[in-house]
Protein backbone atom coordinates (compact mmCIF):
# COMPACT_ATOMS: atom_id res chain seq x y z
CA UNK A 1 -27.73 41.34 10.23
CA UNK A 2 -27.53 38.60 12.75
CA UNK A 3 -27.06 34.89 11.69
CA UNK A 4 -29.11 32.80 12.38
CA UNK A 5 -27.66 30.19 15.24
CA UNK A 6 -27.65 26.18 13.58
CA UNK A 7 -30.54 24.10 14.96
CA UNK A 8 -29.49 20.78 16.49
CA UNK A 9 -30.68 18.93 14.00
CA UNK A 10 -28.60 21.07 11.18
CA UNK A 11 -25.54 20.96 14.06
CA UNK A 12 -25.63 16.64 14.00
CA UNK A 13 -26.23 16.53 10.15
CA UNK A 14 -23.00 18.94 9.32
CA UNK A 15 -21.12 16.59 12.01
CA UNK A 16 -22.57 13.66 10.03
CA UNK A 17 -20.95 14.97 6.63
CA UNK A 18 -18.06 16.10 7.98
CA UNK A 19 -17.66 12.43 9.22
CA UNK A 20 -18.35 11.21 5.58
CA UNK A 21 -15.76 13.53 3.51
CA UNK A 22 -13.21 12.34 6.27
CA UNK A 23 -14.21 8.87 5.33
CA UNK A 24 -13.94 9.50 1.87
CA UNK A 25 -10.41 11.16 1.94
CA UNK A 26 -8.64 8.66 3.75
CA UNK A 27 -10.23 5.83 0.91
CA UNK A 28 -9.23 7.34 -1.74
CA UNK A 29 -5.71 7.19 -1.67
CA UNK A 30 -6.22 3.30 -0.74
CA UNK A 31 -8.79 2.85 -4.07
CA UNK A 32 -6.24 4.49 -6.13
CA UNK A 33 -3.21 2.38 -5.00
CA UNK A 34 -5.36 -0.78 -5.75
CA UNK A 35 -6.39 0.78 -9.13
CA UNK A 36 -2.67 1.54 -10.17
CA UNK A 37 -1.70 -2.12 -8.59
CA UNK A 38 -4.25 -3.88 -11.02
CA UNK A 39 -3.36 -1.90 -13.97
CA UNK A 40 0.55 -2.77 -13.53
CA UNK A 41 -0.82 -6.67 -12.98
CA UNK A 42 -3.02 -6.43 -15.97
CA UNK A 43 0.23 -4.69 -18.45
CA UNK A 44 2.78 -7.32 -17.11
CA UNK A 45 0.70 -10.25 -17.69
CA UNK A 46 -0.80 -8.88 -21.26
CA UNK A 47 2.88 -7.89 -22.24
CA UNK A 48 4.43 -11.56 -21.88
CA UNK A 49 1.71 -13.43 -23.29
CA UNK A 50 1.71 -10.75 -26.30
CA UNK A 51 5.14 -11.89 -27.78
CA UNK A 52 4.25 -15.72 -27.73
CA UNK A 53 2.07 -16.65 -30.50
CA UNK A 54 -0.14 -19.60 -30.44
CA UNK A 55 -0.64 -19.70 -26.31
């Protein structure tokens, strides 16, 4: 069987996802570092105001 050649169309919206995913990869990393960064913010502050009744 022959396949069937992509139409230009199909061609510029595969470009257009491809484009996306890249996007996407390269954020994560960056989302996750900020994630991890408030979580560590949010334990050291809830840790030292734990032990001190009454503030």
């Amino acid at each position: 069987m022959k396949k069937a050649e992509p139409q230009p169309a199909d061609a510029k919206s595969a470009t257009d996802r491809a484009a996306r995913l890249a996007q996407a990869l390269r954020a994560t990393p960056h989302r996750r570092k900020a994630q991890a960064r408030a979580i560590d913010d949010g334990a050291d502050g809830g840790e030292e105001s734990a032990g001190k009744p009454g503030q």
